[in-house]
C-alpha atoms as a PDB file:
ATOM      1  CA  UNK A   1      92.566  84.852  91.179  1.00  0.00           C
ATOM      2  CA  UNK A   2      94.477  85.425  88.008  1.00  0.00           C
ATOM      3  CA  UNK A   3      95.974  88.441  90.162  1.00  0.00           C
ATOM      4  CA  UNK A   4      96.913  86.772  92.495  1.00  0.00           C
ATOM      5  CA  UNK A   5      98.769  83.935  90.169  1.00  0.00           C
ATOM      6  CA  UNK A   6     100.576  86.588  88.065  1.00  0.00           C
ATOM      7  CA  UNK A   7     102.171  88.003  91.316  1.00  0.00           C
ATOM      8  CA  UNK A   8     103.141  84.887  92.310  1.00  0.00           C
ATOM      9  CA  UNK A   9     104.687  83.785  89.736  1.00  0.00           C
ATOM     10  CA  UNK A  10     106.416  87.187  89.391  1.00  0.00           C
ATOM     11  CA  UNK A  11     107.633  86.373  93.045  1.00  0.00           C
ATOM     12  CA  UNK A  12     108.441  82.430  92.265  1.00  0.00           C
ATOM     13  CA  UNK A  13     110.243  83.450  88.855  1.00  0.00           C
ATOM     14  CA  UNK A  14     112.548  86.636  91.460  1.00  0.00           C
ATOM     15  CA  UNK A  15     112.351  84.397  94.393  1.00  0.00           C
ATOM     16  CA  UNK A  16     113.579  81.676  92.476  1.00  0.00           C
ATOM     17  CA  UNK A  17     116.291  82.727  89.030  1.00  0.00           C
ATOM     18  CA  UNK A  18     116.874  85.879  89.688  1.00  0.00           C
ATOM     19  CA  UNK A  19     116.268  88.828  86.829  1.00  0.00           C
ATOM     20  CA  UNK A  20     117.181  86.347  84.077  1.00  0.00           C
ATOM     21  CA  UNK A  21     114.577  84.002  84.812  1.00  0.00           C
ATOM     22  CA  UNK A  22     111.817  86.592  85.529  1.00  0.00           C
ATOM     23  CA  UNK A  23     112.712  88.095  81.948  1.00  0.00           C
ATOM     24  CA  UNK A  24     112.827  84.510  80.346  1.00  0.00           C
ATOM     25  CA  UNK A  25     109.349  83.759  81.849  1.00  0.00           C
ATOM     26  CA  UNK A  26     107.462  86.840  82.241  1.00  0.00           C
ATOM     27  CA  UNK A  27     107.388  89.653  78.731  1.00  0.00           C
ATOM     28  CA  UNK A  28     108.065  92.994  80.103  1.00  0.00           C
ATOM     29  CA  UNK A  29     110.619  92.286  82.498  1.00  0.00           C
ATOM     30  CA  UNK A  30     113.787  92.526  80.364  1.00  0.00           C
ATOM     31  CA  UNK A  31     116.263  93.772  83.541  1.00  0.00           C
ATOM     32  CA  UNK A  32     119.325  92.530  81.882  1.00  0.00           C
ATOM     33  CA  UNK A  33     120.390  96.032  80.681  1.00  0.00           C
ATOM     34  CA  UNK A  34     120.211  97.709  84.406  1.00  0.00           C
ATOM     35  CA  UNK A  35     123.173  99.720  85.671  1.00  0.00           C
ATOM     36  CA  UNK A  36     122.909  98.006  89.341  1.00  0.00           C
ATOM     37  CA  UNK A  37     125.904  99.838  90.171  1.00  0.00           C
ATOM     38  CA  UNK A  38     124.931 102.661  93.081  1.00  0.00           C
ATOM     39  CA  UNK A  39     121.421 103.219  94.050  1.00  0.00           C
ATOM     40  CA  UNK A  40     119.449 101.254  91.141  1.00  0.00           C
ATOM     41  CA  UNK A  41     121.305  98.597  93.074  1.00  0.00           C
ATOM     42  CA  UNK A  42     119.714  99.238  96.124  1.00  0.00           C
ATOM     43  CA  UNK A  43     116.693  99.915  94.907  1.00  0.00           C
ATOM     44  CA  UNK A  44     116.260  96.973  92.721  1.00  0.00           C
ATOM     45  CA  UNK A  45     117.665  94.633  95.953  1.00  0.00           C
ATOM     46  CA  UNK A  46     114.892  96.124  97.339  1.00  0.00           C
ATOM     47  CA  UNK A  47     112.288  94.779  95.133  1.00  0.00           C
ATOM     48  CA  UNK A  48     114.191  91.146  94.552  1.00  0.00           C
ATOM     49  CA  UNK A  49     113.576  91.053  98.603  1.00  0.00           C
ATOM     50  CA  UNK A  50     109.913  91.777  98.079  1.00  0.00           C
ATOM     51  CA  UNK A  51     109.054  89.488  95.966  1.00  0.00           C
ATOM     52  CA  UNK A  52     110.972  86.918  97.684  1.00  0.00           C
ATOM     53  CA  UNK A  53     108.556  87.593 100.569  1.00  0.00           C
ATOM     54  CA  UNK A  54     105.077  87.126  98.798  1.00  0.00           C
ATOM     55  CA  UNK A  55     103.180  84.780  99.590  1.00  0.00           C
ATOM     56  CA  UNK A  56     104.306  81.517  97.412  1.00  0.00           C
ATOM     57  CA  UNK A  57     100.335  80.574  97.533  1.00  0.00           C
ATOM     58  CA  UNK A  58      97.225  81.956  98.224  1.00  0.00           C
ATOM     59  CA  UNK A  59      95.697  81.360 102.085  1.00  0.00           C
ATOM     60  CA  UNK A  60      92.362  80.958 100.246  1.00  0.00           C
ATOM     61  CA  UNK A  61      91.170  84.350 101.914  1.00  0.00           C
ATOM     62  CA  UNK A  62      91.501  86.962  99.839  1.00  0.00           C
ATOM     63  CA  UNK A  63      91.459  89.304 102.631  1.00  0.00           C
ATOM     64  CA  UNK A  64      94.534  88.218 104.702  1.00  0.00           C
ATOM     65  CA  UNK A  65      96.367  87.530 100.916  1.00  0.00           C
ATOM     66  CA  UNK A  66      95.436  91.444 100.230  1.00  0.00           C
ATOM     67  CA  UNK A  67      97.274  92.160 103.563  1.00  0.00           C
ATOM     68  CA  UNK A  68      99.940  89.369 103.211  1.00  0.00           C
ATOM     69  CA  UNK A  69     100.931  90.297 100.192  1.00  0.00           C
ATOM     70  CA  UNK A  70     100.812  94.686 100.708  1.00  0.00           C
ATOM     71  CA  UNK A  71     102.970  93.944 103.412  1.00  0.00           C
ATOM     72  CA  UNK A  72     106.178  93.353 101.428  1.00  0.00           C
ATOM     73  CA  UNK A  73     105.033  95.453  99.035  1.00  0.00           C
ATOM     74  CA  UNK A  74     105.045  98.465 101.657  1.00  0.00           C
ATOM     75  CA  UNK A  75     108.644  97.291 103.031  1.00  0.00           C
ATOM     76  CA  UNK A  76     109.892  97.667  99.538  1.00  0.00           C
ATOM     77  CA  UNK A  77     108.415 101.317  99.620  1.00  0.00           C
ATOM     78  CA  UNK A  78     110.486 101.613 102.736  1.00  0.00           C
ATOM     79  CA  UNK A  79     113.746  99.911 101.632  1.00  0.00           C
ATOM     80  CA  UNK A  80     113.672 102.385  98.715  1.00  0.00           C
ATOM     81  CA  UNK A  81     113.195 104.863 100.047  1.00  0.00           C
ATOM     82  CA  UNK A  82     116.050 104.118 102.958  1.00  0.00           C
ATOM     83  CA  UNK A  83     118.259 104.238  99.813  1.00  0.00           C
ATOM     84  CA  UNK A  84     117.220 107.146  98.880  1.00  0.00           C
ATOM     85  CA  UNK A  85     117.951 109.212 102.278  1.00  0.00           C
ATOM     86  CA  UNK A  86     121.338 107.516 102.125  1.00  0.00           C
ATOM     87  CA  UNK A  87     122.361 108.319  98.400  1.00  0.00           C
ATOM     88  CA  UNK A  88     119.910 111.558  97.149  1.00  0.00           C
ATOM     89  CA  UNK A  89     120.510 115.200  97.534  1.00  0.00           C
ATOM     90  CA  UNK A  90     117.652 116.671  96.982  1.00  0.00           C
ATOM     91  CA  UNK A  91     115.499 117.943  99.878  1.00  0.00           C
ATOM     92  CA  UNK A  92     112.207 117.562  98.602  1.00  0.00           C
ATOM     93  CA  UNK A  93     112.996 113.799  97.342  1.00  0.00           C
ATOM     94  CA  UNK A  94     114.336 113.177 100.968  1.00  0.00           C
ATOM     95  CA  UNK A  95     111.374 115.076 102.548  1.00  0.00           C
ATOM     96  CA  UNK A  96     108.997 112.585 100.148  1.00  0.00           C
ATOM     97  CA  UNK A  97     111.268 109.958 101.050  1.00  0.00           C
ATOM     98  CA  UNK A  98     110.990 110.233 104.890  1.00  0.00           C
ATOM     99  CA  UNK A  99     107.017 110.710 104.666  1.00  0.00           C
ATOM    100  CA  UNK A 100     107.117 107.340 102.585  1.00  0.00           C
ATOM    101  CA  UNK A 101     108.656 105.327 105.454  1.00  0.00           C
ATOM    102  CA  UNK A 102     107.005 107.175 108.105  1.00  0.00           C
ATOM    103  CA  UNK A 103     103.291 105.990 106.132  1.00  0.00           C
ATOM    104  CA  UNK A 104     104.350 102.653 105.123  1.00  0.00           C
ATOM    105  CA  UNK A 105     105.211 101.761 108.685  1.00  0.00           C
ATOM    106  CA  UNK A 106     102.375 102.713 110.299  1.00  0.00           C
ATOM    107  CA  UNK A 107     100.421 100.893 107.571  1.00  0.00           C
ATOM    108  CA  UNK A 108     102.381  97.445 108.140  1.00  0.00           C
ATOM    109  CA  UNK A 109     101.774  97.911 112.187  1.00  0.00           C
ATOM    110  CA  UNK A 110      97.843  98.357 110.787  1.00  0.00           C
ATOM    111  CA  UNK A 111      98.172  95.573 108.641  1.00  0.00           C
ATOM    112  CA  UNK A 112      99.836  93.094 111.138  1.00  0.00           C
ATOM    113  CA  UNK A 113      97.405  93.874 113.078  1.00  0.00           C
ATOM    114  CA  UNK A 114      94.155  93.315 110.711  1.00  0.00           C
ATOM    115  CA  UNK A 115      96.294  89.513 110.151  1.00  0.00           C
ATOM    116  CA  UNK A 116      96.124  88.896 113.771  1.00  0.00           C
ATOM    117  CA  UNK A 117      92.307  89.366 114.081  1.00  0.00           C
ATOM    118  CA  UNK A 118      91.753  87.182 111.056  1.00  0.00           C
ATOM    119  CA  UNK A 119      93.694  84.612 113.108  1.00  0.00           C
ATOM    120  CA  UNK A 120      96.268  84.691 110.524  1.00  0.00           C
ATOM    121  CA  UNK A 121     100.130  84.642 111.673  1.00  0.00           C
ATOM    122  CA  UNK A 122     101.507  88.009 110.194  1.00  0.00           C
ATOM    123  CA  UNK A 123     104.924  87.764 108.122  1.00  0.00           C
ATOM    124  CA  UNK A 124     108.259  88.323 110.562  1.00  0.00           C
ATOM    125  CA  UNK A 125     108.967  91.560 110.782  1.00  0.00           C
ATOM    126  CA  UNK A 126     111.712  93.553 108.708  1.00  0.00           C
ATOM    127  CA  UNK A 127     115.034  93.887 110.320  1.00  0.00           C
END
């Protein structure tokens, strides 16, 4: 349980002001000297976005919160790594990178899914 609270108040504090709050609220997550210029910006856009998605409370099953909340968590892998293809060079990174989205994906599909047979509704989709 006190898991689950930390990541939701890591996702209330992004969800909710930002890097500034998060690093006023929570030790550790001092952001406020990031270059968000190129991909660090995409990259960290991609992780304000997850945490915007968790789960503001838990379902009281920790099975379908497991899955409700890896499911963001897996998009983010994704949305990285999308930056990554766009912006890196380096063949092996973009190789890794590819492999990342092709795994996460077919883990959400399993995911959504495992929600659905719970009888729990499943997030929306990513665009």
């Amino acid at each position: 349980m006190k898991k689950l609270s930390l990541a939701l108040a890591t996702a209330s504090a992004l969800a909710f002001g930002g890097a500034a709050f998060a690093q006023e609220t929570m030790p550790g997550m001092d952001m406020s000297g990031m270059d968000m210029s190129g991909p660090m910006g995409g990259f960290m856009a991609a992780m304000n976005t997850m945490m915007q998605n968790m789960p503001k409370e838990s379902s009281g099953n920790p099975d379908a919160d497991f899955l409700l909340m890896m499911i963001p968590h897996h998009q983010s892998a994704i949305d990285m790594a999308r930056v990554q293809l766009e912006q890196g060079t380096d063949e092996e990174t973009r190789a890794l990178a590819q492999e990342i989205i092709d795994a996460q994906e077919g883990e959400i599909a399993e995911m959504r899914t495992m929600l659905e047979r719970m009888g729990v509704t499943p997030p929306p989709a990513a665009n």
